[in-house]
C-alpha atoms as a PDB file:
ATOM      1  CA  UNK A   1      23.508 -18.113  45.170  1.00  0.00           C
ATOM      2  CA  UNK A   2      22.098 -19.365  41.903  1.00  0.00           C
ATOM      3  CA  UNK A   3      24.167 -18.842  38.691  1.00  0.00           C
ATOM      4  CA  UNK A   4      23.779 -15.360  37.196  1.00  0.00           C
ATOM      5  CA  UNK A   5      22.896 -14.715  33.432  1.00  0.00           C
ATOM      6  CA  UNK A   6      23.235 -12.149  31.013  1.00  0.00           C
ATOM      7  CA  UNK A   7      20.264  -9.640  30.883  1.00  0.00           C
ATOM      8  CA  UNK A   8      17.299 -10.499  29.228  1.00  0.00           C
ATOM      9  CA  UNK A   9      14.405  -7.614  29.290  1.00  0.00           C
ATOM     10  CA  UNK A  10      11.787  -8.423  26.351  1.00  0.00           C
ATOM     11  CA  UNK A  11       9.539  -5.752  27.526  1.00  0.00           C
ATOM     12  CA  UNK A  12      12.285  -3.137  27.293  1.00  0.00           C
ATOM     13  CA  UNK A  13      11.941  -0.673  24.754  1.00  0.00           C
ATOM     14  CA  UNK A  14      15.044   0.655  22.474  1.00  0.00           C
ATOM     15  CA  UNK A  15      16.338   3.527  24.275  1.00  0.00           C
ATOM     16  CA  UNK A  16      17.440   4.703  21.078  1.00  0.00           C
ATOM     17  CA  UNK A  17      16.374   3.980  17.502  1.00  0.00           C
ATOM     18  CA  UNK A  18      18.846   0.946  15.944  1.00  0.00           C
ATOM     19  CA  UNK A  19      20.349   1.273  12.898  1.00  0.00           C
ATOM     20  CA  UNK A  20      19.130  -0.956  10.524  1.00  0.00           C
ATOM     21  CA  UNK A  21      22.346  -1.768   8.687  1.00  0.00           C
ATOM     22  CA  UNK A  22      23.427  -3.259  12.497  1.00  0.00           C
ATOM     23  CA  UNK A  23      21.110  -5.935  12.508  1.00  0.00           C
ATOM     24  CA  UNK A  24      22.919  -8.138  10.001  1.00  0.00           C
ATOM     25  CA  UNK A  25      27.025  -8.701   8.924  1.00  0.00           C
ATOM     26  CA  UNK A  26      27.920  -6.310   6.105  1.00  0.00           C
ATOM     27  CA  UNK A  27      28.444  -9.057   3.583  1.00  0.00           C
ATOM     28  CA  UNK A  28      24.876 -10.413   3.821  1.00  0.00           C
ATOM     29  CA  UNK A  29      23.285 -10.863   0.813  1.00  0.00           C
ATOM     30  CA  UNK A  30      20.084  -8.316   1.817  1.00  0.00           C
ATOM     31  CA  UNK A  31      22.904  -5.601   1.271  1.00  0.00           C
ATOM     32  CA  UNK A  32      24.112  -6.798  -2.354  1.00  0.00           C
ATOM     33  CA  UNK A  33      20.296  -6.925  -3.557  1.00  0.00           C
ATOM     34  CA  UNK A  34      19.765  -3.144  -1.852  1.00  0.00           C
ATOM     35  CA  UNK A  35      22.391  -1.808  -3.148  1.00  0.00           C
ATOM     36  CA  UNK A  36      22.015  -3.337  -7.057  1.00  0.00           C
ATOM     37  CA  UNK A  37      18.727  -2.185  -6.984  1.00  0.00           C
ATOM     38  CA  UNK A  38      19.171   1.337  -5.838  1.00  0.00           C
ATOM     39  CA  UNK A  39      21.241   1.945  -9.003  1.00  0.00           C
ATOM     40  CA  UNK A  40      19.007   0.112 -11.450  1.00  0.00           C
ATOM     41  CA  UNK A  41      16.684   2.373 -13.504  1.00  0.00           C
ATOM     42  CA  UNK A  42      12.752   2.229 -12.301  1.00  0.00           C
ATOM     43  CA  UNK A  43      11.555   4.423 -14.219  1.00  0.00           C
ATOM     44  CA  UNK A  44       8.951   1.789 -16.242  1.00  0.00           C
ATOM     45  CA  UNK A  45       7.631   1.376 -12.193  1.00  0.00           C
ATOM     46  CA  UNK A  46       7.516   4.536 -11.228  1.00  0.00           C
ATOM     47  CA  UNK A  47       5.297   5.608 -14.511  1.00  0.00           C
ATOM     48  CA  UNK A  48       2.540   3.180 -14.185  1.00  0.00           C
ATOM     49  CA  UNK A  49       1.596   5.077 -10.980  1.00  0.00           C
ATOM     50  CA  UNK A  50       2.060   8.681 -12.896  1.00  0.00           C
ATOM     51  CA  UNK A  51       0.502  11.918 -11.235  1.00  0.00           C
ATOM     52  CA  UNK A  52      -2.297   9.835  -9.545  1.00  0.00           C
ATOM     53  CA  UNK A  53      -3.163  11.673  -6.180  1.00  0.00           C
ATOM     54  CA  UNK A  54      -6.140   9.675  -5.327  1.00  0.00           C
ATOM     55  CA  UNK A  55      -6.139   6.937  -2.353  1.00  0.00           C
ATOM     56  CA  UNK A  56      -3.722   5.428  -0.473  1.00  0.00           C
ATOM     57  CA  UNK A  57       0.024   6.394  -1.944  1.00  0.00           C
ATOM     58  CA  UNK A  58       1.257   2.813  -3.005  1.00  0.00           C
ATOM     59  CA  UNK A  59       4.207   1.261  -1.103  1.00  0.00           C
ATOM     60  CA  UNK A  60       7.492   2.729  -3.231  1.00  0.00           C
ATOM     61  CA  UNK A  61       8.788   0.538  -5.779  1.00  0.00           C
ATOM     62  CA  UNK A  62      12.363   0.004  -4.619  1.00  0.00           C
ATOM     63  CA  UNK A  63      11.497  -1.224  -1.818  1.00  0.00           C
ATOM     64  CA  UNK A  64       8.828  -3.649  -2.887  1.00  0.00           C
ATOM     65  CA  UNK A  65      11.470  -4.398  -5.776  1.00  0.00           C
ATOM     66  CA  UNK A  66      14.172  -5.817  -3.239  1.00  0.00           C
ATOM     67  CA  UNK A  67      12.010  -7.659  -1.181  1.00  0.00           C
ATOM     68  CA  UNK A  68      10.790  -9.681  -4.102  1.00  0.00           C
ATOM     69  CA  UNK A  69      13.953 -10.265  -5.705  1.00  0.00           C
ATOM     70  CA  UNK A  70      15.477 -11.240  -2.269  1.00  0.00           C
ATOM     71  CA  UNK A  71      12.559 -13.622  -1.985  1.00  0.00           C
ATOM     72  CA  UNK A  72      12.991 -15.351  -4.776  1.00  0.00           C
ATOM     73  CA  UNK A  73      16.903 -15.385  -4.349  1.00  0.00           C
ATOM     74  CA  UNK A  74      16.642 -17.356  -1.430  1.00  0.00           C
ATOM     75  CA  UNK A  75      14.027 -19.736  -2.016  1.00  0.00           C
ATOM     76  CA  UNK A  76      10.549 -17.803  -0.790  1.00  0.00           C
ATOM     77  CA  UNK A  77       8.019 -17.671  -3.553  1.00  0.00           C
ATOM     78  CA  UNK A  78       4.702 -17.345  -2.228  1.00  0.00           C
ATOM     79  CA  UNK A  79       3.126 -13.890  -1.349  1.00  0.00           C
ATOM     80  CA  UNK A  80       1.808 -15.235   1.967  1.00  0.00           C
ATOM     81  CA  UNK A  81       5.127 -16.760   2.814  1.00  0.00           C
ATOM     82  CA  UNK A  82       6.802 -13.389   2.116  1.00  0.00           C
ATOM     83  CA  UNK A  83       4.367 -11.500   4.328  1.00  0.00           C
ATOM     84  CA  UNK A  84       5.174 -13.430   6.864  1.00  0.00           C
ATOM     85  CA  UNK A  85       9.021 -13.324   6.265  1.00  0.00           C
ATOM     86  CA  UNK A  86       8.522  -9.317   6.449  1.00  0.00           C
ATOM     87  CA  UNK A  87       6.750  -9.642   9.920  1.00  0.00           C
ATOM     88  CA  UNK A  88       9.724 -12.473  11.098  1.00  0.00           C
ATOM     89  CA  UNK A  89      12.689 -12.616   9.445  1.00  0.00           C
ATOM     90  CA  UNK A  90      15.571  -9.511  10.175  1.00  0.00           C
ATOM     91  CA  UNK A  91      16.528  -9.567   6.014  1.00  0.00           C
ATOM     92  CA  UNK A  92      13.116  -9.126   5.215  1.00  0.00           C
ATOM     93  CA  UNK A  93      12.860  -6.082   7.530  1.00  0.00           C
ATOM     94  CA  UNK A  94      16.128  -5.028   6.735  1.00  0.00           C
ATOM     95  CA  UNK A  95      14.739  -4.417   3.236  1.00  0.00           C
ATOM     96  CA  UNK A  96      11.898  -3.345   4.035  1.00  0.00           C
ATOM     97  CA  UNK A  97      12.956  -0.336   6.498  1.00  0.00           C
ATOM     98  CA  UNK A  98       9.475  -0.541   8.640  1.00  0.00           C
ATOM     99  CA  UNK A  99       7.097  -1.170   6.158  1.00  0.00           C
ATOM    100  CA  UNK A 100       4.652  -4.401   5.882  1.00  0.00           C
ATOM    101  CA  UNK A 101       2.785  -5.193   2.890  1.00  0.00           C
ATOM    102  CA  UNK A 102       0.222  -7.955   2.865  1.00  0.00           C
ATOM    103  CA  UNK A 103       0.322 -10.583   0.731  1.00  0.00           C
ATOM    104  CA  UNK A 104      -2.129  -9.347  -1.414  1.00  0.00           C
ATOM    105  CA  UNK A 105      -0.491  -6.360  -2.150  1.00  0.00           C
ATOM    106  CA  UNK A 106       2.725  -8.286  -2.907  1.00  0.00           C
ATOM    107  CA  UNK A 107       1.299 -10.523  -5.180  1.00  0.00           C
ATOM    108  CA  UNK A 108      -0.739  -7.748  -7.149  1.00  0.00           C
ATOM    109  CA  UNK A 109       2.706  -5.817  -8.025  1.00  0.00           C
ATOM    110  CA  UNK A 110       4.405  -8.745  -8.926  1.00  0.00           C
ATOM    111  CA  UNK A 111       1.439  -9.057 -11.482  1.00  0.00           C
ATOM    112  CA  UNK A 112       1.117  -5.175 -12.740  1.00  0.00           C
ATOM    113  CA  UNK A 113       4.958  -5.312 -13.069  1.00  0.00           C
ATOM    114  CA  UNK A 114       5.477  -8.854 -14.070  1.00  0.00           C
ATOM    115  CA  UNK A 115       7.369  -7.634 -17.418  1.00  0.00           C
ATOM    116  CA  UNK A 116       9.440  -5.060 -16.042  1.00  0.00           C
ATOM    117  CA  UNK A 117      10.435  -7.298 -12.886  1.00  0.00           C
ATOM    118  CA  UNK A 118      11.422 -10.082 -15.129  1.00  0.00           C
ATOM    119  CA  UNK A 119      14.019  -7.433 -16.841  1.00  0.00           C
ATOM    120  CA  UNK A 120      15.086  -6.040 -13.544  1.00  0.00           C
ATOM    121  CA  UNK A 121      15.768  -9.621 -11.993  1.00  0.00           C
ATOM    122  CA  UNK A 122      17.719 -10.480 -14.870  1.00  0.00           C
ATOM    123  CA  UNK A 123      20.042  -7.379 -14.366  1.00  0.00           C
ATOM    124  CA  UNK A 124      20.487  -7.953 -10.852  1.00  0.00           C
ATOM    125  CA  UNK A 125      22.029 -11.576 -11.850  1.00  0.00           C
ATOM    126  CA  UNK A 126      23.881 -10.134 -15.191  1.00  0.00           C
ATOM    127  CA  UNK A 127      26.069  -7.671 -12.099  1.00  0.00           C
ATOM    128  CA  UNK A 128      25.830 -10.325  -9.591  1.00  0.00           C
ATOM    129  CA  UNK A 129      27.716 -12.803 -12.629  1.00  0.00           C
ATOM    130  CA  UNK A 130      29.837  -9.804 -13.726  1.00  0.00           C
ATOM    131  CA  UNK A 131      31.373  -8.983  -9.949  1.00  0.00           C
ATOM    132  CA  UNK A 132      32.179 -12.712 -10.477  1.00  0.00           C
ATOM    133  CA  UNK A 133      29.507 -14.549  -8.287  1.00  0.00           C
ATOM    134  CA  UNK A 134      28.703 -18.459  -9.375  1.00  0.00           C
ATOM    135  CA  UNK A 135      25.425 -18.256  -7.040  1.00  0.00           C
ATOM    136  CA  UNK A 136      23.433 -15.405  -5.743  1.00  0.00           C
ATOM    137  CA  UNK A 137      21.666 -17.070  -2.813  1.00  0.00           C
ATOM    138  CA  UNK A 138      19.921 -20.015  -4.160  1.00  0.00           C
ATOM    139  CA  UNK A 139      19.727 -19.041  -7.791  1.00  0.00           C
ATOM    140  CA  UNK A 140      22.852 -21.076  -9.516  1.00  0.00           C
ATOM    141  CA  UNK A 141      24.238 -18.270 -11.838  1.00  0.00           C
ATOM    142  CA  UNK A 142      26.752 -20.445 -14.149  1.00  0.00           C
ATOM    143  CA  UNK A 143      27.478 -23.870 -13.627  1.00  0.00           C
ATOM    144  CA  UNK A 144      31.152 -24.173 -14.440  1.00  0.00           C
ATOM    145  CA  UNK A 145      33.982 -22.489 -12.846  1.00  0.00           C
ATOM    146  CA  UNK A 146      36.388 -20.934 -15.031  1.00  0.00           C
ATOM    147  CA  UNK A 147      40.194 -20.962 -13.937  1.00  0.00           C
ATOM    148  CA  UNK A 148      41.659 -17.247 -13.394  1.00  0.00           C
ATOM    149  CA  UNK A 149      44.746 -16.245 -15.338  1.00  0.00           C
ATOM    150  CA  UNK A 150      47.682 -14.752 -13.451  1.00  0.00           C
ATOM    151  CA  UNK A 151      46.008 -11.299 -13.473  1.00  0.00           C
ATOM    152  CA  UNK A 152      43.022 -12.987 -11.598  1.00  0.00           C
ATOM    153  CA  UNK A 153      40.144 -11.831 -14.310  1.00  0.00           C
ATOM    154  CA  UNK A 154      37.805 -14.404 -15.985  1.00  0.00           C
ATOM    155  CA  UNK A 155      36.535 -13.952 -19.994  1.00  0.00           C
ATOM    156  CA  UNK A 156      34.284 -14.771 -21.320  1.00  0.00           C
ATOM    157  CA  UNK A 157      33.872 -14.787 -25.267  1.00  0.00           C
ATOM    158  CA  UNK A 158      30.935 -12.549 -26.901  1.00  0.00           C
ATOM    159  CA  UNK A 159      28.890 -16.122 -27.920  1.00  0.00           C
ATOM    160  CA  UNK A 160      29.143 -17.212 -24.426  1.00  0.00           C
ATOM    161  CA  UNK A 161      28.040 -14.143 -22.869  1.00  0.00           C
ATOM    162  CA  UNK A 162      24.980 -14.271 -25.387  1.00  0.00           C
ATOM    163  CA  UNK A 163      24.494 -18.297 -23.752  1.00  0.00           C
ATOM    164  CA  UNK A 164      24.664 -16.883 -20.604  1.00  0.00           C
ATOM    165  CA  UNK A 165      22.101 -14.197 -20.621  1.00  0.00           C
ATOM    166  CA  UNK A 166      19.503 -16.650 -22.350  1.00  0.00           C
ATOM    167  CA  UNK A 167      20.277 -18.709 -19.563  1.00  0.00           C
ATOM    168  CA  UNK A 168      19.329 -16.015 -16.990  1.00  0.00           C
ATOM    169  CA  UNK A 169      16.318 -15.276 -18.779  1.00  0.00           C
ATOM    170  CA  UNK A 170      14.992 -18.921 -18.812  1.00  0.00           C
ATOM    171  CA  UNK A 171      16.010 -18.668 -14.945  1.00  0.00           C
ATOM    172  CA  UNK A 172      13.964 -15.636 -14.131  1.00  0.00           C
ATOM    173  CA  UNK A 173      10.910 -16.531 -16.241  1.00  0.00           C
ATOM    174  CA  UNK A 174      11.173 -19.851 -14.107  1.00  0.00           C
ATOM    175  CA  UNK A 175      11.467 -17.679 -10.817  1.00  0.00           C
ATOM    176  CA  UNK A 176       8.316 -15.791 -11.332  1.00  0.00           C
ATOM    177  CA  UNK A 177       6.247 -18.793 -13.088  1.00  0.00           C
ATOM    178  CA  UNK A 178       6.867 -20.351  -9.243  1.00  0.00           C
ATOM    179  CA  UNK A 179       5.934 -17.311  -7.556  1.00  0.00           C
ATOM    180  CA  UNK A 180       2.459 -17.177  -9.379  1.00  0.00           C
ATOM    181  CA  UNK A 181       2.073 -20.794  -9.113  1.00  0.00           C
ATOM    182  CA  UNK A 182       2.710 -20.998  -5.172  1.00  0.00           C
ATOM    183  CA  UNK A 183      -0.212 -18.244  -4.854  1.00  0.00           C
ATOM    184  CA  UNK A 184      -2.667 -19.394  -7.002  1.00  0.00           C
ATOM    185  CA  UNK A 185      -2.320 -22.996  -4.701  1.00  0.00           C
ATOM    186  CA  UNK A 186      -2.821 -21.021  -1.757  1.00  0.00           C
ATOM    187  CA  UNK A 187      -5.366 -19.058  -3.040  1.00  0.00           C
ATOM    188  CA  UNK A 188      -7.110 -21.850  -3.789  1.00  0.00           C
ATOM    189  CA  UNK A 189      -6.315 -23.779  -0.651  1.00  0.00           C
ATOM    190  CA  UNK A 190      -7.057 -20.923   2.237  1.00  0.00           C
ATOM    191  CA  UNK A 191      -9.179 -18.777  -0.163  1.00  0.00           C
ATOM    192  CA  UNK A 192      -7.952 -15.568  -1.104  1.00  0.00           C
ATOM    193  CA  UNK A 193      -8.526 -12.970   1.302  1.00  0.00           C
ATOM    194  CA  UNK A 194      -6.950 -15.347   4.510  1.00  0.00           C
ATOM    195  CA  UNK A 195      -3.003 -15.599   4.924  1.00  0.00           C
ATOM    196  CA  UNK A 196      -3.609 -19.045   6.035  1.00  0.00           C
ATOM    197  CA  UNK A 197      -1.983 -18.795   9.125  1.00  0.00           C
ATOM    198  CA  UNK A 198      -4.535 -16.875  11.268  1.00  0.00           C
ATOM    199  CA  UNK A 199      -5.131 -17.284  15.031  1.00  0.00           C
ATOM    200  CA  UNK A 200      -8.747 -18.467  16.250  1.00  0.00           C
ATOM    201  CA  UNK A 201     -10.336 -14.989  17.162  1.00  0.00           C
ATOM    202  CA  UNK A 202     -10.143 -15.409  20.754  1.00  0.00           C
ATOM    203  CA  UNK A 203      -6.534 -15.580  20.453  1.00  0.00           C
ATOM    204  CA  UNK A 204      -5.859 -12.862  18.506  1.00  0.00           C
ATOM    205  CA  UNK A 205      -5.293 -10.395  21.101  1.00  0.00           C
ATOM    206  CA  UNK A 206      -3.090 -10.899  23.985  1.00  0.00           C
ATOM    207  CA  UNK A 207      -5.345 -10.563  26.869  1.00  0.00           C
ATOM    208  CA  UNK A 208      -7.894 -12.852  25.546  1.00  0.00           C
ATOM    209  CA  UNK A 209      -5.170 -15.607  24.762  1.00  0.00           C
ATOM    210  CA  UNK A 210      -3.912 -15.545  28.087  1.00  0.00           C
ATOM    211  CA  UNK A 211      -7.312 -16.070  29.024  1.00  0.00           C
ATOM    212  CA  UNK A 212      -8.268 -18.967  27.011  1.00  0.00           C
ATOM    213  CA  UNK A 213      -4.548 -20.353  28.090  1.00  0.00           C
ATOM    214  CA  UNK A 214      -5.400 -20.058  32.131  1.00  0.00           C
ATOM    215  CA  UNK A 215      -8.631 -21.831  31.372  1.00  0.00           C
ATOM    216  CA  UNK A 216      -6.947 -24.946  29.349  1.00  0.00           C
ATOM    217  CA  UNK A 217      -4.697 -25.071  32.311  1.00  0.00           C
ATOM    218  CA  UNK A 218      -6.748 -25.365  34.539  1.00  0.00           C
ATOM    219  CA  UNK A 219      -9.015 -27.883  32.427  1.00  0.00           C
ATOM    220  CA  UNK A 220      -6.376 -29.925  32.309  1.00  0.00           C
ATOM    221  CA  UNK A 221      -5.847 -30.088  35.932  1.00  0.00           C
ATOM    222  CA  UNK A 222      -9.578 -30.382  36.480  1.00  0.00           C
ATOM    223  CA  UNK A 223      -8.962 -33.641  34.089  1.00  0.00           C
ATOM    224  CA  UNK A 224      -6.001 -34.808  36.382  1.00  0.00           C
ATOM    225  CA  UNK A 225      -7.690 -34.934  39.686  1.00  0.00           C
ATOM    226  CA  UNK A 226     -10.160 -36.839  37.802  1.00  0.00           C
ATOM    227  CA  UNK A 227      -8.214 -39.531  36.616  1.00  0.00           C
ATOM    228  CA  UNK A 228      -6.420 -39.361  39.983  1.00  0.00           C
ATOM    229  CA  UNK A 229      -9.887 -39.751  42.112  1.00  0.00           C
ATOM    230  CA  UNK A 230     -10.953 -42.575  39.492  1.00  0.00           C
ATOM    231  CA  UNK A 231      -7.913 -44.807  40.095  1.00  0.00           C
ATOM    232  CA  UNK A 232      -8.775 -44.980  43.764  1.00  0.00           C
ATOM    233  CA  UNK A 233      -5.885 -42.366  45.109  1.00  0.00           C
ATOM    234  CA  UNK A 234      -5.903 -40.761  48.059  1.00  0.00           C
ATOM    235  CA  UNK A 235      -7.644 -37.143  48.814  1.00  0.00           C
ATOM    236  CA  UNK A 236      -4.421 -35.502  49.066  1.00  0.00           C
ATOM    237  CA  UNK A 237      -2.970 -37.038  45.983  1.00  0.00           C
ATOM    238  CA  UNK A 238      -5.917 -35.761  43.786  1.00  0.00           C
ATOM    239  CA  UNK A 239      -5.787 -32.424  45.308  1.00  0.00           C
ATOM    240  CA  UNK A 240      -1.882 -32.499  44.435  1.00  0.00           C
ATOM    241  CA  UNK A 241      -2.092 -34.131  40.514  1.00  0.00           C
ATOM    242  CA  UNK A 242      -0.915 -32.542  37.668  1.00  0.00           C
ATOM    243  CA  UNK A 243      -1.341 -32.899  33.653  1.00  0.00           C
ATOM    244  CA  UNK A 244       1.350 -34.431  32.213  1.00  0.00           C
ATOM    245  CA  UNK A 245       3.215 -32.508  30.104  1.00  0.00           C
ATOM    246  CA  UNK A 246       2.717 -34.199  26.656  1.00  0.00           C
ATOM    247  CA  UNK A 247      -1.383 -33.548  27.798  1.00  0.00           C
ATOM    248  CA  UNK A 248      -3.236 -31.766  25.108  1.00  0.00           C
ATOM    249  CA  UNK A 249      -6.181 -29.540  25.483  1.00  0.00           C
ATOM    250  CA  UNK A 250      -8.122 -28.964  22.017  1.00  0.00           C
ATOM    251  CA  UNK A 251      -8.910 -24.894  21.939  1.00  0.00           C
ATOM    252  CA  UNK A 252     -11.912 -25.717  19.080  1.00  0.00           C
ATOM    253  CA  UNK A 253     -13.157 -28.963  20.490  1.00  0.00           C
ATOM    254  CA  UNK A 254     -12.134 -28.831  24.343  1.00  0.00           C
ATOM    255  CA  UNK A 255     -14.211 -32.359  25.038  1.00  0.00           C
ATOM    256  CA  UNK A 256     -12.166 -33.948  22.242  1.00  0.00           C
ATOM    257  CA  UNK A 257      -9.090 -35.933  22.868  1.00  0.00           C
ATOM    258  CA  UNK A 258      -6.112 -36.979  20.810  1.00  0.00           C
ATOM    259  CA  UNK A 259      -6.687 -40.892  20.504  1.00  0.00           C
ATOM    260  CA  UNK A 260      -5.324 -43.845  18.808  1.00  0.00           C
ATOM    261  CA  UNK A 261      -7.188 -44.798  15.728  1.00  0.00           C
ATOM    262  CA  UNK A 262      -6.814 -47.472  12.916  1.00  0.00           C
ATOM    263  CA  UNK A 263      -5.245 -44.816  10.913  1.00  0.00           C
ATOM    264  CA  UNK A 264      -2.841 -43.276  14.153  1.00  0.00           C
ATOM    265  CA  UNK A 265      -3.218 -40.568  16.079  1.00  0.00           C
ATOM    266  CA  UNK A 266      -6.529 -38.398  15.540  1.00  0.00           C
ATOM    267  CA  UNK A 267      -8.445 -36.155  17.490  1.00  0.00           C
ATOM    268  CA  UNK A 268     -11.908 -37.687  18.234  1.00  0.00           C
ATOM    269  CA  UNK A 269     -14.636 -39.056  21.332  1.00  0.00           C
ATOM    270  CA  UNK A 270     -14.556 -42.356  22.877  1.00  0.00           C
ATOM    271  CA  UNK A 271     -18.467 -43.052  22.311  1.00  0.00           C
ATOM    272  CA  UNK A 272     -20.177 -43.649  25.373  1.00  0.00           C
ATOM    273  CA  UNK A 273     -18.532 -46.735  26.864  1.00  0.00           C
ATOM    274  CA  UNK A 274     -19.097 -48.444  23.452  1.00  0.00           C
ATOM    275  CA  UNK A 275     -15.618 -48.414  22.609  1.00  0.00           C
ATOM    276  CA  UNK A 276     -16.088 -46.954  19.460  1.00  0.00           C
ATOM    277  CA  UNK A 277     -14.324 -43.909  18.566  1.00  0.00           C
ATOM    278  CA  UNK A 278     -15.953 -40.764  16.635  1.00  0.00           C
ATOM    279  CA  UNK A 279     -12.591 -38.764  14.912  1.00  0.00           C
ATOM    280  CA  UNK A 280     -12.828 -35.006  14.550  1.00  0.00           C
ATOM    281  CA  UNK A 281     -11.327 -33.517  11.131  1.00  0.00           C
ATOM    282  CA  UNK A 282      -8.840 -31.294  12.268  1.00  0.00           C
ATOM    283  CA  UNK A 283      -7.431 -30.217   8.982  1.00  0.00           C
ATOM    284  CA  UNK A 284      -9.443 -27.328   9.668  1.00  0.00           C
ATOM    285  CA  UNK A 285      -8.877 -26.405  13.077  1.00  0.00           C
ATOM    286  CA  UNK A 286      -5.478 -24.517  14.352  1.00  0.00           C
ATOM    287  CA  UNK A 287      -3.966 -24.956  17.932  1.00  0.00           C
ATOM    288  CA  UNK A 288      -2.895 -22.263  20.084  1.00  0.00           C
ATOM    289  CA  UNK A 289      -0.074 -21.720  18.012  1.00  0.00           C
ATOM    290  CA  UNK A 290      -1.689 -21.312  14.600  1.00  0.00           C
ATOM    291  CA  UNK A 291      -0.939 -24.180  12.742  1.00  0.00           C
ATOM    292  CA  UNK A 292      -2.283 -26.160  10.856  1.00  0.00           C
END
C-alpha cells in the first residue's frame, strides 16, 4: 500500500463562506493599513463623486484607498502589477473583500485623488511612526533608533517632529511619482488598454487550452517517432518514443524550434538543408503560460 497523503480536493467548493480575517496571521501588515484607514477622514474622496446617480457606482474609496497604500508599502507600484496582485495574492484580496478593479481603474483614482492620497499616505506613516514603528513594510519610516527611557516611551522634540514629517512628505511624493512612472512605461510598452500579461485567445478559456495542450502533446510525440524512425530504430521503438521533457512546442509558430544561434538560444527554422538558420522575434509572442 502506497503512502497516504493529506487531502487535496481543488475542485471542492467551500462548504461554508471563509472568513476573510482567517486567511492571514493577525499581525500582518494588510490589517494595520485596514484598520488606519477605516478611521482616517475621506470625506475630500467621497465628495468628488457627490449625488451622481448616473452609470456604474464607482468602487468605494476605502477600499481602493488600502489597496493602494498597501501597494506601495510593500514595493508594488504599477497599476497592472496591482491588478494582478488583487487576482493572486491573499493581502490583496484580503483588502479588497471580493472586489477586482482593473488596472485602469486603479490608475485613474490614483490620478483624480492624487492630492488627497498624498495627505492620506502621509497620515497612515505619521500613526504608523507614532505607535513606534521604524518601517511600515518597505517604506523606512526614521532611520535612527532612539534608546527608550525606563518608562519605555521615545520623544521626540517639536523641531524634530517638524524634520520628520517633511521627511514623510518627500517619501510619499516619491511613492506616487513611482507609481505614475511604472504606468506610463507600461503604457507605453503593452499599449494602454492590454494588462500585458494576456493569454493567446485560444487559451483563454479552459476547454480550448486543454485542447491546444493535447494537440502540442501529441505534436511532440509525432516529432519523436520521427527522429526515432530517422536514426534507423526499430518499429517498436518508434511506436514506443517519447519527447523529452525539456522538448518545446511553440503555440504561435508550431514549425519553429528553439535553436542555437550566434547570439544563444532563439526560436527560429533551420533553412532547407542550407544550414542557415532564420530566428523568429519572440519578444512578441507568449507561451502557454503567458509570459513574455
Amino acid at each position: 500500500m502506497g503512502k497516504s497523503y493529506r487531502p487535496y480536493l481543488p475542485e471542492q467548493e467551500f462548504l461554508l463562506p471563509p472568513s476573510l480575517r482567517e486567511w492571514l496571521p493577525e499581525h500582518h501588515l494588510v490589517y494595520f493599513v485596514s484598520d488606519v484607514v477605516d478611521h482616517l477622514n475621506l470625506a475630500a474622496l467621497d465628495a468628488v463623486y457627490g449625488d451622481e446617480q448616473r452609470g456604474q457606482p464607482p468602487y468605494d474609496p476605502r477600499m481602493m484607498t488600502k489597496v493602494l497604500v498597501y501597494g506601495y508599502c510593500v514595493g508594488v507600484f504599477s497599476s497592472r502589477r496591482i491588478e494582478r496582485r488583487l487576482a493572486e495574492d491573499v493581502g490583496f484580496r484580503v483588502l479588497a473583500a471580493g472586489n477586482a478593479p482593473n488596472f485602469r481603474t486603479i490608475a485613474d483614482f490614483r490620478k483624480l485623488h492624487l492630492a488627497t492620497l498624498a495627505g492620506l499616505f502621509e497620515e497612515v506613516l505619521k500613526i504608523a511612526l507614532e505607535a513606534g514603528a521604524l518601517k511600515l513594510g518597505r517604506v523606512a519610516l526614521d532611520g535612527t533608533k532612539v534608546q527608550a527611557n525606563a518608562s519605555k516611551h521615545k520623544a521626540m522634540s517639536y523641531g524634530r517632529m517638524k524634520e520628520k514629517e517633511r521627511q514623510l512628505r518627500a517619501e510619499v511624493r516619491g511613492l506616487l511619482a513611482q507609481a505614475e512612472a511604472a504606468d506610463a512605461a507600461e503604457n507605453a510598452h503593452y499599449g494602454v488598454d492590454r494588462r500585458g500579461d494576456e493569454l493567446p485567445a485560444e487559451l483563454q478559456r479552459r476547454e480550448s487550452r486543454l485542447k491546444k495542450i493535447r494537440a502540442a502533446q501529441r505534436a511532440l510525440e509525432e516529432r519523436a517517432r520521427q527522429s526515432a524512425e530517422k536514426a534507423g530504430k526499430p518499429r517498436a521503438e518508434v511506436q514506443q518514443a517519447k519527447p523529452a521533457d525539456k522538448e518545446q512546442y511553440n503555440f504561435t509558430d508550431p514549425e519553429s524550434r528553439l535553436m542555437k544561434g550566434s547570439d544563444g538560444l532563439v526560436q527560429g527554422y533551420n533553412a532547407g538543408g542550407s544550414g542557415a538558420e532564420v530566428a523568429v522575434d519572440r519578444g512578441a509572442e507568449p507561451d502557454a503560460g503567458g509570459q513574455r
